[in-house]
C-alpha atoms as a PDB file:
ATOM      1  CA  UNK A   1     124.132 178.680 104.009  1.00  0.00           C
ATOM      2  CA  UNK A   2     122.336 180.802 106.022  1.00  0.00           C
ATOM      3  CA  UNK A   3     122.633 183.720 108.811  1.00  0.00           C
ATOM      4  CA  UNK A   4     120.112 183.446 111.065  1.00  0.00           C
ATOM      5  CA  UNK A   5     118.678 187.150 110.198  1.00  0.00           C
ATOM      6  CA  UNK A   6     114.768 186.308 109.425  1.00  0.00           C
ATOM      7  CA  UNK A   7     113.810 188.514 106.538  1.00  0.00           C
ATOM      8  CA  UNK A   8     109.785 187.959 106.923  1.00  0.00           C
ATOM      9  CA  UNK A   9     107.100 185.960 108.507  1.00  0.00           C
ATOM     10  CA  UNK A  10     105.035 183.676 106.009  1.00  0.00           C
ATOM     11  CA  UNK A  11     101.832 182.508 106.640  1.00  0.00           C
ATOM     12  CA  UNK A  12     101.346 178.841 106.235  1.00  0.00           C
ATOM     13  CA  UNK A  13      98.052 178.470 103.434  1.00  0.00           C
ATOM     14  CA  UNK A  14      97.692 174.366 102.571  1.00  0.00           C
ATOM     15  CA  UNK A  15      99.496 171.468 104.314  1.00  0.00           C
ATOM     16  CA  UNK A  16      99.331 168.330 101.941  1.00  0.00           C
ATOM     17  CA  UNK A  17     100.678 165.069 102.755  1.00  0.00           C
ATOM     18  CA  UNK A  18     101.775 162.865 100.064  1.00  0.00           C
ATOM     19  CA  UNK A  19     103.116 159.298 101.232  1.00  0.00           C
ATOM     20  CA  UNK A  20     105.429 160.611 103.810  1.00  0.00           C
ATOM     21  CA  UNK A  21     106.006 163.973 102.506  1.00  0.00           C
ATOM     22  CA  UNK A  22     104.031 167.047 103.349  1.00  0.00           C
ATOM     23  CA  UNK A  23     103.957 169.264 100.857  1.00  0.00           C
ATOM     24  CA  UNK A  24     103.640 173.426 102.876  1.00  0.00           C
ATOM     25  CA  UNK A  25     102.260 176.025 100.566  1.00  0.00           C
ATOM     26  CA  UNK A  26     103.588 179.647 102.356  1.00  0.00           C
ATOM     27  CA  UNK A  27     102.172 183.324 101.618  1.00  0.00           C
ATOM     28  CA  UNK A  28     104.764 185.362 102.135  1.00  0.00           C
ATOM     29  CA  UNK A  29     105.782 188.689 100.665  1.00  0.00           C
ATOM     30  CA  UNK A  30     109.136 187.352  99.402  1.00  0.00           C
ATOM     31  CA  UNK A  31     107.235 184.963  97.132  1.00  0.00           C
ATOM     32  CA  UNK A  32     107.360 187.189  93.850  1.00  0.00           C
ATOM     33  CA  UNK A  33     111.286 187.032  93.741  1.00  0.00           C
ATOM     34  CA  UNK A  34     111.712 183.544  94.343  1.00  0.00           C
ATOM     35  CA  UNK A  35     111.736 180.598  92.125  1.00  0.00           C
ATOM     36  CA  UNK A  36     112.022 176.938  91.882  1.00  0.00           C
ATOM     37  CA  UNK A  37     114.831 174.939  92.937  1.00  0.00           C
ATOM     38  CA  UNK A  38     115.747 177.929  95.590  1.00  0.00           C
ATOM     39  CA  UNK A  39     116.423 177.457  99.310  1.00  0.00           C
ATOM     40  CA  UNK A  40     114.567 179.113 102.136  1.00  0.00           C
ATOM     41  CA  UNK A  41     114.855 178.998 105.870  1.00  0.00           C
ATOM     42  CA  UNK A  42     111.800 177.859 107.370  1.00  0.00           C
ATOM     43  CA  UNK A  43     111.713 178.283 111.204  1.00  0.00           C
ATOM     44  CA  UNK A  44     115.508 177.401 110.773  1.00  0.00           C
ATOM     45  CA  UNK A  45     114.617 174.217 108.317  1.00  0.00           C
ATOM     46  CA  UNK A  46     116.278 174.372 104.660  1.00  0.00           C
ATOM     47  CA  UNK A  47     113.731 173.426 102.062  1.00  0.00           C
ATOM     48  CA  UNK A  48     113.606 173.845  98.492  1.00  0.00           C
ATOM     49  CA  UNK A  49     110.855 175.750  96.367  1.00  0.00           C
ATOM     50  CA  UNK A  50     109.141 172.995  94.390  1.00  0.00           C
ATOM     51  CA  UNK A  51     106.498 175.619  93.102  1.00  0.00           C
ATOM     52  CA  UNK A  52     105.882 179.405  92.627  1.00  0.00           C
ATOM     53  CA  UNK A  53     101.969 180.359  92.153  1.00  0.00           C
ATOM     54  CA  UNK A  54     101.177 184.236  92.537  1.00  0.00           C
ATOM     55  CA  UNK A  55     101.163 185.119  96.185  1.00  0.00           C
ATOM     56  CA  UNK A  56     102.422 181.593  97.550  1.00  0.00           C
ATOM     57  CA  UNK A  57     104.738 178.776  96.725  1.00  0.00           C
ATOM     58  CA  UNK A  58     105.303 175.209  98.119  1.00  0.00           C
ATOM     59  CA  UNK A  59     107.993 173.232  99.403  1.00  0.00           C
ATOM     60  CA  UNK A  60     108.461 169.803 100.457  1.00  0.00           C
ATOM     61  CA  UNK A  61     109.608 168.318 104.091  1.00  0.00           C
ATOM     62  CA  UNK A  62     110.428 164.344 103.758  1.00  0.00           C
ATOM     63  CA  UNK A  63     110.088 162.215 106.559  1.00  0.00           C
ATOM     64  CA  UNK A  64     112.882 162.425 107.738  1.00  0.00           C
ATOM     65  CA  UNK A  65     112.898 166.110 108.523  1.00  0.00           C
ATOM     66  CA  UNK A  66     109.599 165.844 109.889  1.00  0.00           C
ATOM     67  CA  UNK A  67     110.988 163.467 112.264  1.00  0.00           C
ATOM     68  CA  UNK A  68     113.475 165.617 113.268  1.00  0.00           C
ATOM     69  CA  UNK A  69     111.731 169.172 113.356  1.00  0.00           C
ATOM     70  CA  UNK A  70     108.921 170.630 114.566  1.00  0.00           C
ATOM     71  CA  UNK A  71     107.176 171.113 110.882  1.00  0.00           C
ATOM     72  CA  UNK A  72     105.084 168.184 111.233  1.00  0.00           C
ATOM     73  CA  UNK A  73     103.022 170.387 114.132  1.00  0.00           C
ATOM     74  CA  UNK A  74     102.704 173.010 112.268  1.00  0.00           C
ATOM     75  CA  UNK A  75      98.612 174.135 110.447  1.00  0.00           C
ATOM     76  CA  UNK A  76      97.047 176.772 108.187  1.00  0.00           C
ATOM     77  CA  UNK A  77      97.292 179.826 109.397  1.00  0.00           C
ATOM     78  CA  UNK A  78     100.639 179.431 111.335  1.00  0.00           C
ATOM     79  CA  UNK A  79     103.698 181.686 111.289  1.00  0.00           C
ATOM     80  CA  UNK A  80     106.944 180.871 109.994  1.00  0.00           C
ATOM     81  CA  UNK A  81     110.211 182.223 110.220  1.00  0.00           C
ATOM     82  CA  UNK A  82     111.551 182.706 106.435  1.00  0.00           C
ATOM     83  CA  UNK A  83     115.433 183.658 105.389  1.00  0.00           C
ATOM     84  CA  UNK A  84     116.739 183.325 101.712  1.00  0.00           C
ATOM     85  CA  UNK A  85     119.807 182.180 101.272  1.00  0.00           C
ATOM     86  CA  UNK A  86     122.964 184.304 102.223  1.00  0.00           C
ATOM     87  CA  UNK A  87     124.521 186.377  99.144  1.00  0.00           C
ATOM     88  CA  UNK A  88     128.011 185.227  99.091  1.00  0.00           C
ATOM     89  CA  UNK A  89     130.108 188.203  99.596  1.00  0.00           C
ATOM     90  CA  UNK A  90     127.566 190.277 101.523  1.00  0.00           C
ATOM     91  CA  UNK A  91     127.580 191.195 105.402  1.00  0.00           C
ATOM     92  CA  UNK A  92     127.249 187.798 107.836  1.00  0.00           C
ATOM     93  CA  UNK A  93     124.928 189.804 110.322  1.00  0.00           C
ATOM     94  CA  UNK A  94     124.045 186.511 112.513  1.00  0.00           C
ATOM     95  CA  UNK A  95     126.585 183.534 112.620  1.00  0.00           C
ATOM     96  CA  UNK A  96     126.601 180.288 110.424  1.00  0.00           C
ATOM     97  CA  UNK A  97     123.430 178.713 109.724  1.00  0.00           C
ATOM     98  CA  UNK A  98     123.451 175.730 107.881  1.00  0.00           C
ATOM     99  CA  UNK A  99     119.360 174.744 107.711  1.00  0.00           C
ATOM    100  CA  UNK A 100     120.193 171.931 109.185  1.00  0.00           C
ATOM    101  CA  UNK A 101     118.327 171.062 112.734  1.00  0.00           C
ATOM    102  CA  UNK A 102     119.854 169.096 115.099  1.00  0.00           C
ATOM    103  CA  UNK A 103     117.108 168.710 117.458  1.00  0.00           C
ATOM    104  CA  UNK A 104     113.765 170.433 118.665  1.00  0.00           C
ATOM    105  CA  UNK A 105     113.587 171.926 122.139  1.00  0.00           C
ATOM    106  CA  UNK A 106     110.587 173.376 123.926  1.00  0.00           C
ATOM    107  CA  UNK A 107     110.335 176.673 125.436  1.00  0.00           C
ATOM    108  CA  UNK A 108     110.193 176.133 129.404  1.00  0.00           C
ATOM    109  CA  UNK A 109     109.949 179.901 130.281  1.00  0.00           C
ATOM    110  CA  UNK A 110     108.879 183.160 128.716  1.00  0.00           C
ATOM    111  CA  UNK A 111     109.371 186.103 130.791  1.00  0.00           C
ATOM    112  CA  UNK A 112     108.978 189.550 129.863  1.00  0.00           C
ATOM    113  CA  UNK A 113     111.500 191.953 131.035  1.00  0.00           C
ATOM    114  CA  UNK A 114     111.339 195.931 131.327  1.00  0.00           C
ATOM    115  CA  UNK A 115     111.846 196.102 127.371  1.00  0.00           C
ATOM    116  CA  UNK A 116     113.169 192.587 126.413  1.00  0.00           C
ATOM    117  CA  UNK A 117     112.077 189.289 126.896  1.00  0.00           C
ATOM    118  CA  UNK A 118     114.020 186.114 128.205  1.00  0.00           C
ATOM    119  CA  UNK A 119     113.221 182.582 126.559  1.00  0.00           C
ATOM    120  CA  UNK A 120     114.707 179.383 128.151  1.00  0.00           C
ATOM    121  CA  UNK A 121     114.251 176.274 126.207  1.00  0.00           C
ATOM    122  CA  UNK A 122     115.045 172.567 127.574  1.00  0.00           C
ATOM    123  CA  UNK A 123     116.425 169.739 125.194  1.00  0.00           C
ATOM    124  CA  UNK A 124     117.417 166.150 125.022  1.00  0.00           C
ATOM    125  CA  UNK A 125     121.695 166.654 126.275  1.00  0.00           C
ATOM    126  CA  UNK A 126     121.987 162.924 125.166  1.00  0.00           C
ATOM    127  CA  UNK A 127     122.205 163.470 121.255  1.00  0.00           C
ATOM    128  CA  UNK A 128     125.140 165.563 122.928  1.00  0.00           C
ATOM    129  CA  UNK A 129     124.774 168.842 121.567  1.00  0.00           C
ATOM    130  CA  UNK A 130     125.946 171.825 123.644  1.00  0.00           C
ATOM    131  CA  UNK A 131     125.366 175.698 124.469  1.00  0.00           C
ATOM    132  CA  UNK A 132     127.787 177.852 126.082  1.00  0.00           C
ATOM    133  CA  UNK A 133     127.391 181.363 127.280  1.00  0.00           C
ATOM    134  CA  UNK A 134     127.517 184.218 124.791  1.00  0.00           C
ATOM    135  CA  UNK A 135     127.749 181.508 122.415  1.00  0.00           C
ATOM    136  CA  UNK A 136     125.432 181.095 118.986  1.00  0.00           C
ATOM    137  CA  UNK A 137     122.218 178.830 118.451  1.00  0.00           C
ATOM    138  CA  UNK A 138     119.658 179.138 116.037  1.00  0.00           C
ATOM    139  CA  UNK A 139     116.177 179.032 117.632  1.00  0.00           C
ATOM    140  CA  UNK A 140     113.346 178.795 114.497  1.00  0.00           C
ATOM    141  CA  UNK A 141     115.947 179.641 112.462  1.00  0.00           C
ATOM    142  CA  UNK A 142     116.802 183.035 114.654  1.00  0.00           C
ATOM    143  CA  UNK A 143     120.393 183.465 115.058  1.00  0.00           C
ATOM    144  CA  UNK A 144     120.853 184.469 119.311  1.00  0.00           C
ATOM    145  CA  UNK A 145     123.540 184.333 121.696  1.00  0.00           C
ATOM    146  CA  UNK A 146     123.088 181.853 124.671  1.00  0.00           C
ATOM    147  CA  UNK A 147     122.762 184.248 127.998  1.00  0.00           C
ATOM    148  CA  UNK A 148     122.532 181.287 130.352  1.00  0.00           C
ATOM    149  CA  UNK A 149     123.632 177.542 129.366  1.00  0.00           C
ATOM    150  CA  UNK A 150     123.165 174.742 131.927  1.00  0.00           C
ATOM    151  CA  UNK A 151     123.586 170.617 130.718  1.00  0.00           C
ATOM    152  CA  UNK A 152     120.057 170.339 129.229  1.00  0.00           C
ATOM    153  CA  UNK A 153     118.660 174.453 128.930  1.00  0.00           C
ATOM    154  CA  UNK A 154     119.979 177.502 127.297  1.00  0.00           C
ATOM    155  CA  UNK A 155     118.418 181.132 127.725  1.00  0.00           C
ATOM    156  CA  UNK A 156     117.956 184.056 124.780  1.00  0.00           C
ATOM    157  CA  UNK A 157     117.466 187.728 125.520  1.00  0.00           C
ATOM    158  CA  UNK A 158     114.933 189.046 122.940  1.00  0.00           C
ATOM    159  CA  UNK A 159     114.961 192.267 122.046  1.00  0.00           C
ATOM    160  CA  UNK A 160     111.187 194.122 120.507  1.00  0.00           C
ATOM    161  CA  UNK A 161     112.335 194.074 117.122  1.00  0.00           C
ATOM    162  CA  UNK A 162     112.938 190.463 117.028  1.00  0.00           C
ATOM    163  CA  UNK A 163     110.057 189.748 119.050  1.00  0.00           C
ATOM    164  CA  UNK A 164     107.461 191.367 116.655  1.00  0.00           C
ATOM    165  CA  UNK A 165     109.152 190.443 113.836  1.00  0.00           C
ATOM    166  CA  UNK A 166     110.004 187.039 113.962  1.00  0.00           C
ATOM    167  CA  UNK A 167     107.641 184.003 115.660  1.00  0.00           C
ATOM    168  CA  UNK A 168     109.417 185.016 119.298  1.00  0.00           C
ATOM    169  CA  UNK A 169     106.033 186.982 119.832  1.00  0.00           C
ATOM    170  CA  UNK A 170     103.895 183.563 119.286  1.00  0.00           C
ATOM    171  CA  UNK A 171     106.063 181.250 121.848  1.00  0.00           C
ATOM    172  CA  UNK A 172     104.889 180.171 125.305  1.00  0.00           C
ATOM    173  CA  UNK A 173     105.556 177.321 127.715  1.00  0.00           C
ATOM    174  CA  UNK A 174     105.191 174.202 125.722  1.00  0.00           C
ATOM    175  CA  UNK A 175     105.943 175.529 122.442  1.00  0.00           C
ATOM    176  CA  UNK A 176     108.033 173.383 120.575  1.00  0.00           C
ATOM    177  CA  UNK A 177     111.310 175.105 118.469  1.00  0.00           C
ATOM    178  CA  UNK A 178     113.987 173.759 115.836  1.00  0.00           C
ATOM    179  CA  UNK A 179     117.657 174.108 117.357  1.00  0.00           C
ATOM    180  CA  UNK A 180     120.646 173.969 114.873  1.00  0.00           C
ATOM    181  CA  UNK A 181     123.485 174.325 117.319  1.00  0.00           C
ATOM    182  CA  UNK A 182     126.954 176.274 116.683  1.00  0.00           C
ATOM    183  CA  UNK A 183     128.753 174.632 113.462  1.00  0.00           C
ATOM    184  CA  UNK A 184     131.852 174.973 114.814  1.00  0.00           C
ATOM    185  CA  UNK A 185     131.094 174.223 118.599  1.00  0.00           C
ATOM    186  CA  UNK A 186     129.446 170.883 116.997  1.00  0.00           C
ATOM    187  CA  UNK A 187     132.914 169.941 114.881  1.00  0.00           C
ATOM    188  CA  UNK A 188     134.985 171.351 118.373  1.00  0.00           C
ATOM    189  CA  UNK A 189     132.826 168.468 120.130  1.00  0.00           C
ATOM    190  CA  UNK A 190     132.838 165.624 117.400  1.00  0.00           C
ATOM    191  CA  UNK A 191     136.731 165.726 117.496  1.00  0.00           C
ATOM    192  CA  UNK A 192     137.044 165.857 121.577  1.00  0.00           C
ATOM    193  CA  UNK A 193     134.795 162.964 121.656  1.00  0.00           C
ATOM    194  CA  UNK A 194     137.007 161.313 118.816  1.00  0.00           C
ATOM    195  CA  UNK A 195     140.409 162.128 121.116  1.00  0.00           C
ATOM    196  CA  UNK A 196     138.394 159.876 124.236  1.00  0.00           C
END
């Protein structure tokens, strides 16, 4: 379980595919108190620490969640988004994040503002997943609250510190995210569809 608060950026050092895994190797600054068997957040993806080695460690994506994320575009030298695990019994600063990604979206429009930015990403309504305003949805793992939700988009206000200090400040047109939608919004969905 996660929040959605990123705690640091990691920088991705060796991509190594194995069959159909791909085995990332991160640098981050968090590395030292980590260890294996742990889960971390990685642009919103849950992955386990397979290996610990000084400044870096490594985990694993399988197939499947390459499929399903954006981490099979990702190459040496790229940013990632990186949260631990929440501390039960500690503040829930964001909403719930489970690590799981429902879908990828891409980033249609990035406008600066007079001190904020506005992102508005487009994705695939069909798999049925929905946004409302002043909801929650985890973009890269960055909990946000929807500003503007049509059928198939959703807008985010960014504020600075979340631009500089999360991947925000790397995104363009084009750029392809991870989107885990709202947990409960998803269940609220699943059981109207269930009632038709």
């Amino acid at each position: 379980m996660f929040t959605g608060i990123i705690e640091t950026l990691g920088k991705v050092e060796k991509l190594e595919k194995e069959g159909d895994n791909l085995h990332i190797s991160i640098a981050s600054d968090i590395t030292s108190e980590l260890k294996i068997d742990q889960s971390v957040a990685h642009n919103g993806v849950c992955l386990t620490v397979v290996a610990v080695n000084e400044n870096c460690y490594t985990v694993t994506a399988i197939e499947e969640t390459l499929n399903k994320t954006s981490l099979g575009n990702l190459v040496v030298g790229d940013a990632v988004n990186l949260e631990r695990a929440m501390i039960l019994g500690a503040r829930l600063d964001g909403h719930i994040v489970q690590g799981h990604v429902d879908q990828t979206g891409r980033c249609i429009v990035a406008e600066k503002m007079d001190g904020s930015w506005i992102f508005t990403f487009r994705y695939d309504s069909s798999l049925n997943n929905v946004t409302i305003e002043k909801g929650s949805i985890t973009v890269d793992g960055v909990s946000l609250t929807v500003v503007d939700s049509k059928k198939d988009t959703f807008s985010v206000a960014i504020i600075p510190y979340t631009f500089k200090h999360t991947g925000f400040h790397t995104y363009k047109a084009g750029t392809i995210v991870n989107l885990e939608f709202d947990v409960i919004g998803k269940y609220v969905s699943r059981l109207l569809e269930l009632r038709n």
